[in-house]
N, C-alpha and C. Protein backbone atom coordinates (compact mmCIF):
# COMPACT_ATOMS: atom_id res chain seq x y z
N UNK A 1 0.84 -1.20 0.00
CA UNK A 1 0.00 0.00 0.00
C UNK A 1 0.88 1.25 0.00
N UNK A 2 0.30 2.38 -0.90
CA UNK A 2 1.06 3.61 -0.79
C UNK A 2 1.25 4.22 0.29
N UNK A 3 2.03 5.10 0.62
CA UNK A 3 1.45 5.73 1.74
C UNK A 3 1.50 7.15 1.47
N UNK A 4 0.78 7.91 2.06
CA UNK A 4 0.22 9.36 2.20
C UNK A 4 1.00 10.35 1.60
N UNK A 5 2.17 10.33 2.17
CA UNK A 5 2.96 10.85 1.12
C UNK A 5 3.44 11.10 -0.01
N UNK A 6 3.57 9.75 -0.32
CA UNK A 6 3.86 9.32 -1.87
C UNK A 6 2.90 9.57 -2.65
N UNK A 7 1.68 9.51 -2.12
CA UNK A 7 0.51 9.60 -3.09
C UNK A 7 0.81 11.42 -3.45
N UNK A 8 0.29 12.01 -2.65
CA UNK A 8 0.55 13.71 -2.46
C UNK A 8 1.95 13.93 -3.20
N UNK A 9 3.12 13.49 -3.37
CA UNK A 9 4.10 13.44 -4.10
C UNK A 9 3.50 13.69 -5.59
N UNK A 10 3.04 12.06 -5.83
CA UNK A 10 2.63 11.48 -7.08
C UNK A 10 1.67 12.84 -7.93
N UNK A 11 0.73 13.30 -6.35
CA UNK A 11 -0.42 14.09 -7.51
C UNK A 11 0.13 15.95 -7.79
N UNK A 12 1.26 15.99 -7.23
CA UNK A 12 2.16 17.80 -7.50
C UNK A 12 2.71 17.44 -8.43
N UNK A 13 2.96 16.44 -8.92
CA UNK A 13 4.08 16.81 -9.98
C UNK A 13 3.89 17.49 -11.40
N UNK A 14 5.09 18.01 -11.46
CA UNK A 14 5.11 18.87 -12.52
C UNK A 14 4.83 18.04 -14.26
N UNK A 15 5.21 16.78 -14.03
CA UNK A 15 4.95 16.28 -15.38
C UNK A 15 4.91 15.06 -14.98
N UNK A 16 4.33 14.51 -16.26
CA UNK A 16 3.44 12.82 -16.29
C UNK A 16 4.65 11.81 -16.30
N UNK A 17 4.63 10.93 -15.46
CA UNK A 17 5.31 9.97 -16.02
C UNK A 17 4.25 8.79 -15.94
N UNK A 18 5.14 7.71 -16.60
CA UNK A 18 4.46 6.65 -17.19
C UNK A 18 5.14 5.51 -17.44
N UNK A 19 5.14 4.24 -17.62
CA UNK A 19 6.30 3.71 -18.52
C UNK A 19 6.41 3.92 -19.25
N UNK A 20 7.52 2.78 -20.37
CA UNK A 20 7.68 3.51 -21.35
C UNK A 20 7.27 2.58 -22.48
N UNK A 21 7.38 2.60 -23.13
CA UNK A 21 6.98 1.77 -24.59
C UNK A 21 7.68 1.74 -25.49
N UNK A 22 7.51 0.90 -26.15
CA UNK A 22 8.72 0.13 -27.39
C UNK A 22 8.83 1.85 -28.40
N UNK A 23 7.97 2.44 -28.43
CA UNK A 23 7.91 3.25 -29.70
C UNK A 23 8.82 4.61 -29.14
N UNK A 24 9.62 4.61 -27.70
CA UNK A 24 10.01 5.36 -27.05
C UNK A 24 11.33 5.40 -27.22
N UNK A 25 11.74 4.63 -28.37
CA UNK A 25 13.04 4.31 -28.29
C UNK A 25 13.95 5.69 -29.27
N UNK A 26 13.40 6.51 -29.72
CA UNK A 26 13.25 7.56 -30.22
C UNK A 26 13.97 8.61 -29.75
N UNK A 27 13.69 8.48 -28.61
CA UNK A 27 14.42 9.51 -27.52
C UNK A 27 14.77 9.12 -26.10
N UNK A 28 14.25 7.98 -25.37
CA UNK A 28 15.01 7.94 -24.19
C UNK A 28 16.79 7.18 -24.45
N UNK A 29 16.96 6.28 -25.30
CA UNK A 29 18.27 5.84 -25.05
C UNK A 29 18.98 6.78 -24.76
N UNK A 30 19.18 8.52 -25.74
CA UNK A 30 20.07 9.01 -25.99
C UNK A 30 19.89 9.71 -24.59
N UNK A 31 19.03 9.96 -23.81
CA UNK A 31 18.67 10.00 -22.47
C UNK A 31 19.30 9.33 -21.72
N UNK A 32 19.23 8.35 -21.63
CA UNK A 32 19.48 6.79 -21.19
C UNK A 32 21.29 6.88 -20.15
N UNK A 33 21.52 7.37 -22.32
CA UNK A 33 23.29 7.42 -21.80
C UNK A 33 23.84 8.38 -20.84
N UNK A 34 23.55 9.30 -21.08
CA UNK A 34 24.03 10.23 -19.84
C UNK A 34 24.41 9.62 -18.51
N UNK A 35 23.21 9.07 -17.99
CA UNK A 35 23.73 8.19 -16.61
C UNK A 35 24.60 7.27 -16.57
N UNK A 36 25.13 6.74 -17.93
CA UNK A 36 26.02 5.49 -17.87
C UNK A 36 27.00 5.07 -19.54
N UNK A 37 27.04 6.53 -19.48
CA UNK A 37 28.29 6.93 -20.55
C UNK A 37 29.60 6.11 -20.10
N UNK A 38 30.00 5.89 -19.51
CA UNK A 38 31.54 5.57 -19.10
C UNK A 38 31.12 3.81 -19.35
N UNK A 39 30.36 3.40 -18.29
CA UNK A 39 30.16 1.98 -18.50
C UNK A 39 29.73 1.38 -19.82
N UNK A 40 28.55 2.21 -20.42
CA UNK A 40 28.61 1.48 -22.03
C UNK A 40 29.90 1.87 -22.94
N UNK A 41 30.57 2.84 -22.93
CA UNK A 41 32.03 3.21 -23.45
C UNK A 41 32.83 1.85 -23.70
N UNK A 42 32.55 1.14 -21.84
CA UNK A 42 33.32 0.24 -21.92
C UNK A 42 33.17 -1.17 -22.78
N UNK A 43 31.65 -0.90 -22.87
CA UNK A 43 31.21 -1.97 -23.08
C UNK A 43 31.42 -2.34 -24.66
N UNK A 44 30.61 -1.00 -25.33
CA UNK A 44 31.52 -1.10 -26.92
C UNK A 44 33.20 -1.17 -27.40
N UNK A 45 33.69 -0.56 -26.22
CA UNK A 45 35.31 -0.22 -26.74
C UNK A 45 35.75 0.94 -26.97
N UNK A 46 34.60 1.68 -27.47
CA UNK A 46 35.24 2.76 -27.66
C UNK A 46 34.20 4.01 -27.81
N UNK A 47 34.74 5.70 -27.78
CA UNK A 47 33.87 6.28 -27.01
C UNK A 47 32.99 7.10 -28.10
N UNK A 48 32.32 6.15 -29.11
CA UNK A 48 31.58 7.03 -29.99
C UNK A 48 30.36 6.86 -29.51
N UNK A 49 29.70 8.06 -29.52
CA UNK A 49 28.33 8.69 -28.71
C UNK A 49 27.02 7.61 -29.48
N UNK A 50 27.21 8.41 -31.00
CA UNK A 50 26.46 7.50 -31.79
C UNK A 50 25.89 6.17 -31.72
N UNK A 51 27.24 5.50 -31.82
CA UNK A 51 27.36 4.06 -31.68
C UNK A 51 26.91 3.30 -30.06
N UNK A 52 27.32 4.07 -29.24
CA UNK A 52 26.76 3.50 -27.78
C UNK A 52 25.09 4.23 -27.53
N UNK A 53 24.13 5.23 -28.30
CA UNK A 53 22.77 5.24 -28.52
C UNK A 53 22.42 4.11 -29.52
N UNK A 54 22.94 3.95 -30.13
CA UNK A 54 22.34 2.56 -31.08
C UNK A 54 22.37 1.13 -30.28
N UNK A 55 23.63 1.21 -29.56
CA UNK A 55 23.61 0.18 -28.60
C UNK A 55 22.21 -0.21 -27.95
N UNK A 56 22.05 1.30 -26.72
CA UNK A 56 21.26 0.95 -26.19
C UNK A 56 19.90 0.75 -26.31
N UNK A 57 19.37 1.78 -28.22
CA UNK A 57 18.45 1.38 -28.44
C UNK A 57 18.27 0.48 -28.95
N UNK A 58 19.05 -0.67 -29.28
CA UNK A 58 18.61 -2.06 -29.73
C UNK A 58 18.08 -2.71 -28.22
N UNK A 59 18.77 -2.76 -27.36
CA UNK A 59 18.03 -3.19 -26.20
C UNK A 59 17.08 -2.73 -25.42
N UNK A 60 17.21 -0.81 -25.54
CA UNK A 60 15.71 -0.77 -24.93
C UNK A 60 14.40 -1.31 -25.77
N UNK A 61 14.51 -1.72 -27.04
CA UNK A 61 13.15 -2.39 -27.73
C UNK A 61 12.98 -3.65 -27.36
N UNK A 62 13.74 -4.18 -26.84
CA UNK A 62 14.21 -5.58 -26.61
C UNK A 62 13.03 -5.82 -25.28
N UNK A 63 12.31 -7.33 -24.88
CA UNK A 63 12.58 -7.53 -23.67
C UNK A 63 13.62 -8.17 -22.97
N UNK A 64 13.28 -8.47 -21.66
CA UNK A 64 14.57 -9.24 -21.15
C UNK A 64 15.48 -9.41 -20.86
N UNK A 65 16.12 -7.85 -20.94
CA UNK A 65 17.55 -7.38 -20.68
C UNK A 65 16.91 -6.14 -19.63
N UNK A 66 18.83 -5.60 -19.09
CA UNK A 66 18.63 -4.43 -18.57
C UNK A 66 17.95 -3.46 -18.88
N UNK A 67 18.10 -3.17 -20.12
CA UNK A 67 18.00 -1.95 -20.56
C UNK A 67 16.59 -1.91 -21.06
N UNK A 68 15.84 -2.81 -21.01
CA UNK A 68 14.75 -2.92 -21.90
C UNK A 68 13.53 -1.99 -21.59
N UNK A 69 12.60 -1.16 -22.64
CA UNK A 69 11.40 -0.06 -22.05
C UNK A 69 10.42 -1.52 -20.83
N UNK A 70 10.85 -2.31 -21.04
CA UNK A 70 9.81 -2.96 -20.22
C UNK A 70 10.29 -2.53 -18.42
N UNK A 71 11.76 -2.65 -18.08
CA UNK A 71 12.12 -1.98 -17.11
C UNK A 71 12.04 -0.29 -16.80
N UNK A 72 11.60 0.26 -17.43
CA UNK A 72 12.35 2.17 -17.79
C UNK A 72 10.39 2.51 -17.50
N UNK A 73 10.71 3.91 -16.58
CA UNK A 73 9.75 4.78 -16.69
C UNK A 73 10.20 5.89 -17.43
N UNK A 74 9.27 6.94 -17.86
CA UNK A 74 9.63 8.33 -18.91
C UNK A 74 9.04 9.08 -18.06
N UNK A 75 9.57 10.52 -17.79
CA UNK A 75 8.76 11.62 -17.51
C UNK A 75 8.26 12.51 -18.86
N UNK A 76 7.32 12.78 -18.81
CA UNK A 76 6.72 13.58 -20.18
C UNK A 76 6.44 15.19 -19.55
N UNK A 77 6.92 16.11 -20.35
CA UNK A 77 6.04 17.11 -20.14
C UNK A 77 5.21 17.91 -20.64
N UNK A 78 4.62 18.95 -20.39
CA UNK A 78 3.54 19.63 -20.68
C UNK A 78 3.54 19.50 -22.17
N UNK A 79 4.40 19.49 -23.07
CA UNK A 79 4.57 19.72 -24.44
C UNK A 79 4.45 18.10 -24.90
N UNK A 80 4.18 17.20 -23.91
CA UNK A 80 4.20 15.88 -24.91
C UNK A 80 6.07 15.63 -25.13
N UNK A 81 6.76 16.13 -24.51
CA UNK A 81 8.08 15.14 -24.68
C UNK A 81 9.10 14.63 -23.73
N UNK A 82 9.23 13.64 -23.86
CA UNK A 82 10.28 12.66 -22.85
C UNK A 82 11.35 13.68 -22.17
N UNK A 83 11.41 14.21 -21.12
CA UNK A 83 12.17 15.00 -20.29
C UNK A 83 13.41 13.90 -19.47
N UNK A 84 13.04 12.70 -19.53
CA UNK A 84 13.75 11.66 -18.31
C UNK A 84 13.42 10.41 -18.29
N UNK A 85 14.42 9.27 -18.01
CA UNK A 85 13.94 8.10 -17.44
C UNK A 85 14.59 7.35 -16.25
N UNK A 86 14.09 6.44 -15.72
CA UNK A 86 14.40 6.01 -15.21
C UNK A 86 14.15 4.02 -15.11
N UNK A 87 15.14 4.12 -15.07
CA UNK A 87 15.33 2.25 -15.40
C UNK A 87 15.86 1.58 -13.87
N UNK A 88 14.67 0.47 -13.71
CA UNK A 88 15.02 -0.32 -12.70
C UNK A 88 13.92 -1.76 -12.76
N UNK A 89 14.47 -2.46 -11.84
CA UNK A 89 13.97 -4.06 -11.60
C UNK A 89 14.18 -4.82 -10.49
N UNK A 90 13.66 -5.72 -10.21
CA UNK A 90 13.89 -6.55 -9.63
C UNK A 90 15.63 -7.29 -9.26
N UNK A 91 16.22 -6.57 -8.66
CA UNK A 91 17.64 -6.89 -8.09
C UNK A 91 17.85 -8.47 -8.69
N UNK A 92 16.58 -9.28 -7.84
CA UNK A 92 17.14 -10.84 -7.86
C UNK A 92 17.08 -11.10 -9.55
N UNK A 93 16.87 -10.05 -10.08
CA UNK A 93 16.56 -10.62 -11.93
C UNK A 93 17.92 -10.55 -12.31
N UNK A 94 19.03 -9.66 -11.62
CA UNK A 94 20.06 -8.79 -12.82
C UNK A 94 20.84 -9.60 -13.54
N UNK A 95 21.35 -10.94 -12.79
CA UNK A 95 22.13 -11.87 -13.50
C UNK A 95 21.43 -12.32 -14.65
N UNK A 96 20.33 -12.74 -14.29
CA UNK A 96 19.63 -13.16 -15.99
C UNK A 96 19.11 -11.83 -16.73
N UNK A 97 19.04 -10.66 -16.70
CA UNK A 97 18.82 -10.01 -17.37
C UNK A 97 19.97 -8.93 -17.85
N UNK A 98 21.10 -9.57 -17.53
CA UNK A 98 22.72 -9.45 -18.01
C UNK A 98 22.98 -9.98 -19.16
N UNK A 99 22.23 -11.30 -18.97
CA UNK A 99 23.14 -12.47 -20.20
C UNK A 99 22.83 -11.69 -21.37
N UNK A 100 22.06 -11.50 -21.99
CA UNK A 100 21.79 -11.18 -23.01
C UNK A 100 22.63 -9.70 -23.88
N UNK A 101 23.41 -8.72 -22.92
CA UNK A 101 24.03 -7.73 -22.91
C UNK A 101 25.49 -8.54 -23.20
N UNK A 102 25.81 -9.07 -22.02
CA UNK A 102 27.21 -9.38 -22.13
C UNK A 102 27.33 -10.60 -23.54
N UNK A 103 26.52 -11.19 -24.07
CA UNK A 103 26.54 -12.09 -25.02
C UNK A 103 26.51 -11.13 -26.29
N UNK A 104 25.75 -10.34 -26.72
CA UNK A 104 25.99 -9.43 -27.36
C UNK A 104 27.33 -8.71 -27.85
N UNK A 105 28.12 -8.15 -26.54
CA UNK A 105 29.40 -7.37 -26.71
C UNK A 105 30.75 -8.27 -26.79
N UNK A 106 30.35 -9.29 -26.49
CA UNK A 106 31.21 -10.50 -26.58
C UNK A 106 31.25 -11.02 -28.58
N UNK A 107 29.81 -10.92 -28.86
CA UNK A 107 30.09 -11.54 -30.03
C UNK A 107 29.83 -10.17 -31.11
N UNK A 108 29.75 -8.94 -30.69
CA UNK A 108 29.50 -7.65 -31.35
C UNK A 108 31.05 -7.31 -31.47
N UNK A 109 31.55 -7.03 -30.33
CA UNK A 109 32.46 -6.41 -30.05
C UNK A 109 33.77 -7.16 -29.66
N UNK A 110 33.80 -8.33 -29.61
CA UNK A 110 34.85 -9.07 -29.11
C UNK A 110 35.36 -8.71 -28.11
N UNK A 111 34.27 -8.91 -26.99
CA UNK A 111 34.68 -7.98 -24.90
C UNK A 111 33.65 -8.92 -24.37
N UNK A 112 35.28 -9.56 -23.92
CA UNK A 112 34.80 -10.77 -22.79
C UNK A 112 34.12 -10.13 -21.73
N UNK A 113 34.22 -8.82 -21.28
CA UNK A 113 34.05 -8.46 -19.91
C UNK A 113 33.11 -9.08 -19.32
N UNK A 114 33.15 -9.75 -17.91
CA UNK A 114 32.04 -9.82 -16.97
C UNK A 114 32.17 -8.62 -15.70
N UNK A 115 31.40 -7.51 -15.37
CA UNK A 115 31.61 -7.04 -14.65
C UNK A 115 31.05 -7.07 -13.52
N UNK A 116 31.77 -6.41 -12.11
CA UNK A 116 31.09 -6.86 -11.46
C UNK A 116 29.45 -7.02 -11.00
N UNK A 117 28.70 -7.62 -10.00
CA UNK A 117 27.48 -7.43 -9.90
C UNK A 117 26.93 -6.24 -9.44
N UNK A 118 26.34 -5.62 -9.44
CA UNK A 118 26.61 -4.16 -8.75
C UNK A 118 24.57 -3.75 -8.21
N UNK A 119 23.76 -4.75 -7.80
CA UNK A 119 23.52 -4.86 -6.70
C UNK A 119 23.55 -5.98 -5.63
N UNK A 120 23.54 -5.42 -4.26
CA UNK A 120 23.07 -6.79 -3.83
C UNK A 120 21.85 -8.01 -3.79
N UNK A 121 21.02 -7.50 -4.34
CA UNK A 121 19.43 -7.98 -4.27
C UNK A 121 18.84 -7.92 -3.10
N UNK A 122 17.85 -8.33 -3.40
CA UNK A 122 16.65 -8.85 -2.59
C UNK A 122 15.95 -7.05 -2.13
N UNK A 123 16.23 -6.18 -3.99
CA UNK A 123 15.66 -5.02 -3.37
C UNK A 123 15.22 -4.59 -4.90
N UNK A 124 14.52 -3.47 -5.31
CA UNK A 124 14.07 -2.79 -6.11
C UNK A 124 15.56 -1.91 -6.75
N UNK A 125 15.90 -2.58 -8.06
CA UNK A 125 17.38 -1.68 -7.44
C UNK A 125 16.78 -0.79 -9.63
N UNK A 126 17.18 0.39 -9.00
CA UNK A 126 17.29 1.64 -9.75
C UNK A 126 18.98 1.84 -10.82
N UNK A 127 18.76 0.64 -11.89
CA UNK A 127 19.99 0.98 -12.55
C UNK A 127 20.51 2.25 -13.43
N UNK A 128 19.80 3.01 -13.38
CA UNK A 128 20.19 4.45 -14.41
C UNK A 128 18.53 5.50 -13.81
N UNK A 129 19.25 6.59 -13.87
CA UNK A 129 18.52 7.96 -13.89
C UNK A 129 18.63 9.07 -14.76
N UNK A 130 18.40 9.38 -15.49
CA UNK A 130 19.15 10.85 -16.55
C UNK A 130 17.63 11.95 -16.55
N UNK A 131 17.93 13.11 -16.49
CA UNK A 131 17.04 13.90 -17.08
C UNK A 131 17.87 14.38 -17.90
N UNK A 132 17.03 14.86 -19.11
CA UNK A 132 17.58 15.55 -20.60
C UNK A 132 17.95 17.05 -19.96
N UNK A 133 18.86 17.42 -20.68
CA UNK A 133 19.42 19.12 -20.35
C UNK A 133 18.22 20.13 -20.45
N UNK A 134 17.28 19.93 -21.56
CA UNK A 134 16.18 20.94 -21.05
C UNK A 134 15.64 21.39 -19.70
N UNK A 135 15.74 19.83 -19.50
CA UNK A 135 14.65 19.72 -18.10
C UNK A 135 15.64 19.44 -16.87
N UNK A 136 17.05 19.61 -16.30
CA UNK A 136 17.23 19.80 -15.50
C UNK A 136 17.51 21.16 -14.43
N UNK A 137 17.30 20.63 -13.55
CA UNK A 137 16.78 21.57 -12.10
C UNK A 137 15.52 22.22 -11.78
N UNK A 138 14.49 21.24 -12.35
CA UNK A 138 13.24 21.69 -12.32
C UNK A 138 12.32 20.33 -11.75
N UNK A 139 13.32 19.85 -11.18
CA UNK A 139 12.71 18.33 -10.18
C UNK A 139 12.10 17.65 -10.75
N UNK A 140 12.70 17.31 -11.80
CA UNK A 140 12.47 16.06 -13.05
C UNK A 140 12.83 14.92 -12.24
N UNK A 141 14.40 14.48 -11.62
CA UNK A 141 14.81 13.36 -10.93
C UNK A 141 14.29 13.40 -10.05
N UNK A 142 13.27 14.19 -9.00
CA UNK A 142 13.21 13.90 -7.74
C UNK A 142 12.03 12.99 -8.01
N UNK A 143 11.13 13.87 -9.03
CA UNK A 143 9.84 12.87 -9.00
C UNK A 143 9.95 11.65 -9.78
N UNK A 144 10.92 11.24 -10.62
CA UNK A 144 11.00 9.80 -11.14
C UNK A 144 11.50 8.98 -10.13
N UNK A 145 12.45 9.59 -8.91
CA UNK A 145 12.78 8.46 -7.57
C UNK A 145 11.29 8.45 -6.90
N UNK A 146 10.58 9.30 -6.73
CA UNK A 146 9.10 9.08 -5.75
C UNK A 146 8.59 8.20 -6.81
N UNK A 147 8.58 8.18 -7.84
CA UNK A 147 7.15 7.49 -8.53
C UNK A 147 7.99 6.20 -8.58
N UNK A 148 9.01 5.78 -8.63
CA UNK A 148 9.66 4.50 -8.36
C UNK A 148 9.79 3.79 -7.48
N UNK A 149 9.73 4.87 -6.60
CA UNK A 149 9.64 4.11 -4.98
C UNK A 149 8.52 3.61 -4.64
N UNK A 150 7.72 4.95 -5.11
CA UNK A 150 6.06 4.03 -4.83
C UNK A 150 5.56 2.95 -5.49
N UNK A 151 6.23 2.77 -6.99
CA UNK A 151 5.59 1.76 -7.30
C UNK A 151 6.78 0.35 -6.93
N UNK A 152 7.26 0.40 -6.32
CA UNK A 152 8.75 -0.13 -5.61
C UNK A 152 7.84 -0.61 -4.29
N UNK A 153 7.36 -0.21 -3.85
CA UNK A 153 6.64 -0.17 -2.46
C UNK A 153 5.02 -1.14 -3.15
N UNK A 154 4.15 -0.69 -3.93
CA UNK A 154 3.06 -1.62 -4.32
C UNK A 154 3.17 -2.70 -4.77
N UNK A 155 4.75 -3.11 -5.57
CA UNK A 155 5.16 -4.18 -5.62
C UNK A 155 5.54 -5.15 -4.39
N UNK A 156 5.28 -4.51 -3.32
CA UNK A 156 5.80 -4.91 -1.94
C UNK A 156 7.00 -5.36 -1.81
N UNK A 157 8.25 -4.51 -2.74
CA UNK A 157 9.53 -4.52 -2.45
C UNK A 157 9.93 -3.53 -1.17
N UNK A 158 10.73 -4.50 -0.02
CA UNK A 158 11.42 -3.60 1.03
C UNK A 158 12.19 -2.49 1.01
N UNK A 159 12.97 -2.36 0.20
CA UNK A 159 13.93 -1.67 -0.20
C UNK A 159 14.14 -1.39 -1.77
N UNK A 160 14.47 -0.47 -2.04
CA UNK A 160 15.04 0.20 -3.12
C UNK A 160 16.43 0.75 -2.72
N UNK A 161 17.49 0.45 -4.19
CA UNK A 161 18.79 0.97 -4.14
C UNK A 161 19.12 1.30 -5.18
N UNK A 162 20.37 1.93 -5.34
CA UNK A 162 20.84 2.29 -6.46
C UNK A 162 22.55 2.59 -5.88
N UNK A 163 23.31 2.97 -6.72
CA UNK A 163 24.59 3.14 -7.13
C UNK A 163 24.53 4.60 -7.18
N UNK A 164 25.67 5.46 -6.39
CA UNK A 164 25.85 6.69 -6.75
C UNK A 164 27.44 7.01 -7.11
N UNK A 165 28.31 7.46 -8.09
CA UNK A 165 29.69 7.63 -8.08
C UNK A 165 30.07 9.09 -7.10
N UNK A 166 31.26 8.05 -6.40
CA UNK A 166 31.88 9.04 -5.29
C UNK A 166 32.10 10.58 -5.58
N UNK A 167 32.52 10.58 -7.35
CA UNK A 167 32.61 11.72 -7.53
C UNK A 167 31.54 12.78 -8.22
N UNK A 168 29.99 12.14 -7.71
CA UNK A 168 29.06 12.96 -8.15
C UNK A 168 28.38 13.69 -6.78
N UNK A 169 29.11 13.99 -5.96
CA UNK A 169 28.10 14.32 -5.04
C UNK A 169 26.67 15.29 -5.01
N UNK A 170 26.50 15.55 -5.63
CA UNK A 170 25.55 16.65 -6.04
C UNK A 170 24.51 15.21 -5.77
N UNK A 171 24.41 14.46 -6.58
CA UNK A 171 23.52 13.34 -6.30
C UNK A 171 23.51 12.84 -5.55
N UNK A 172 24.21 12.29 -5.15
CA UNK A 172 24.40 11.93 -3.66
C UNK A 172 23.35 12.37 -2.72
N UNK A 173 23.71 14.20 -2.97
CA UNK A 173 22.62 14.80 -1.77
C UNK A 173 21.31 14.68 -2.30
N UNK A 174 21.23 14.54 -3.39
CA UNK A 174 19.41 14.78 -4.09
C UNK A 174 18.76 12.88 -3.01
N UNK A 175 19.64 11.50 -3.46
CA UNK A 175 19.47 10.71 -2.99
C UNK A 175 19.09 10.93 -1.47
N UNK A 176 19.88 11.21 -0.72
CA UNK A 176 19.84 11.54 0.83
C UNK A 176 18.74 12.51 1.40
N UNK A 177 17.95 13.94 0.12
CA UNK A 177 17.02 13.97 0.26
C UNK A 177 15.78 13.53 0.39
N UNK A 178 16.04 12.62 -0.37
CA UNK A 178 14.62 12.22 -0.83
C UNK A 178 14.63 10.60 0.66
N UNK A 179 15.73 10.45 1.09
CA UNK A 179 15.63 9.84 2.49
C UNK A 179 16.61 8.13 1.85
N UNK A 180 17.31 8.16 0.86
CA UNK A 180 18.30 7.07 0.93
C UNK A 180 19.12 7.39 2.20
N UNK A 181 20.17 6.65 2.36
CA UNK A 181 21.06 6.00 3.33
C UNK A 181 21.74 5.29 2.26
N UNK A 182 23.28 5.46 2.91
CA UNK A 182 24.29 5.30 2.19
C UNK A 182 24.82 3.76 2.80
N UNK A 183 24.91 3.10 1.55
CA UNK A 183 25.28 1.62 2.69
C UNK A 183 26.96 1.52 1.72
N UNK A 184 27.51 -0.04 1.48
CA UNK A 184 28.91 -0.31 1.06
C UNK A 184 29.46 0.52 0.36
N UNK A 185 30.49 0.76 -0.16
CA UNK A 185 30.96 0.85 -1.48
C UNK A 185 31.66 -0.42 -2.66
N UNK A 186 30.72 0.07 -3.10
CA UNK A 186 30.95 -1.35 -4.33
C UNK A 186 31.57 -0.76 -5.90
N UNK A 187 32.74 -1.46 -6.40
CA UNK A 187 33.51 -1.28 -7.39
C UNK A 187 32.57 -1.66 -8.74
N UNK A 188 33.06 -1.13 -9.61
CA UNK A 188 32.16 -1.45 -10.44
C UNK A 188 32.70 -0.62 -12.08
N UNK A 189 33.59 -1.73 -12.86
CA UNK A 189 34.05 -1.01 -14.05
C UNK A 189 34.92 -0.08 -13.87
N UNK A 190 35.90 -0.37 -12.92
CA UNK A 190 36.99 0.72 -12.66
C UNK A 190 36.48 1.80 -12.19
N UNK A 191 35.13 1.94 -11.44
CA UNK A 191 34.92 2.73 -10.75
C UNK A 191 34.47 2.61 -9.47
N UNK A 192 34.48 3.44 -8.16
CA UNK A 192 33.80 3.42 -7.27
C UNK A 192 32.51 3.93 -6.74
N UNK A 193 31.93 3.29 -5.94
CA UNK A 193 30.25 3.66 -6.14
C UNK A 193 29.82 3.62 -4.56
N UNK A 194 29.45 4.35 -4.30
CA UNK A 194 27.94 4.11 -3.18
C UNK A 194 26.77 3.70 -3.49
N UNK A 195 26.85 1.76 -2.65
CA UNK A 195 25.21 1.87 -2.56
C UNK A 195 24.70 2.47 -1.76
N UNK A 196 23.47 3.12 -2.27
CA UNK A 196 22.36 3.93 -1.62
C UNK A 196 20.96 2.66 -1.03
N UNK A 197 20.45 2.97 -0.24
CA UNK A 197 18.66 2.31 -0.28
C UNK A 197 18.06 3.08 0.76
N UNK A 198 17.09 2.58 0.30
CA UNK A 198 15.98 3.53 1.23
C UNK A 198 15.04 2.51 1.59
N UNK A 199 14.48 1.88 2.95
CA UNK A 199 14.16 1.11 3.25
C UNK A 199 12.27 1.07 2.95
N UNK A 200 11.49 0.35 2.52
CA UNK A 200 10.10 0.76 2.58
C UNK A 200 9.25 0.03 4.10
N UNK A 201 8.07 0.23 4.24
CA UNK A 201 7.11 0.26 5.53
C UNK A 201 6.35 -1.22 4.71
């Protein structure tokens, strides 16, 4: 069940979100990347922009993977266009909804990589956040973490987490607003990370 808050969250906000849909692939990947430019970099080899949005829009059409619109919410705004998304799942899924990525770049790209796991499970875990440059600082990300949490919470998941890099703190604090708690630090692609979660009722 929601609770009181979240709902009152849910009904101020400045713009609609929703999931997302196959036909969305249009504009959130290139969205998409922002939050995880460095890690798909790695994943193709090399750092063409182009080529890592094509990446990810072959898999956000996809089901069954990370990246797929079946995982991803969109924020829309007043004008009818994708401002943001946000992609997350079921923690205990990530290993099987890996294979299909790393099998790909393996036989795309010739990159063995397995990297590490980068949640722990048994939580709602939040793999990417981006709002588009139009729409930031106008609490685009705050309300795609409430509307995730809540529906994070009706799923009757305990917890929600996510990954923050040490050297973004700016996020960090938006996370800690909105009432995460900072738990391990977990490595991840030559980088270091804070898990975040926020526990649910």
């Amino acid at each position: 069940m929601i609770n009181f808050v979240f709902i009152q969250q849910i009904m101020n906000m400045s713009c609609k979100i929703r999931k997302a849909q196959e036909s969305d692939a249009h504009s959130v990947p290139e969205i998409m990347l922002q939050a995880m430019e460095d890690i798909i970099f790695q994943f193709i080899q090399n750092e063409d922009r182009t080529e890592a949005i094509l990446f990810l829009t072959q898999f956000f059409g996809q089901k069954g993977n990370l990246y797929s619109y079946e995982n991803t919410f969109v924020a829309i705004d007043a004008h009818e266009n994708i401002v943001g998304s946000l992609t997350g799942y079921d923690a205990d899924e990530f290993v099987k909804l890996r294979e299909p990525i790393l099998a790909y770049i393996k036989e795309r790209y010739g990159n063995p990589m397995v990297p590490e796991v980068e949640t722990v499970g048994n939580e709602f875990y939040i793999d990417s956040i981006a709002v588009a440059a139009i729409a930031r600082g106008k609490g685009v990300g705050t309300e795609l973490l409430q509307f995730a949490i809540a529906q994070a919470q009706q799923q009757d998941f305990k917890q929600v987490g996510l990954l923050v890099d040490l050297e973004n703190p700016g996020a960090q604090k938006l996370y800690e607003r909105i009432g995460f708690k900072l738990g391990k630090k977990t490595a991840l692609v030559g980088g270091v990370y804070n898990h975040m979660y926020i526990q649910l009722p």
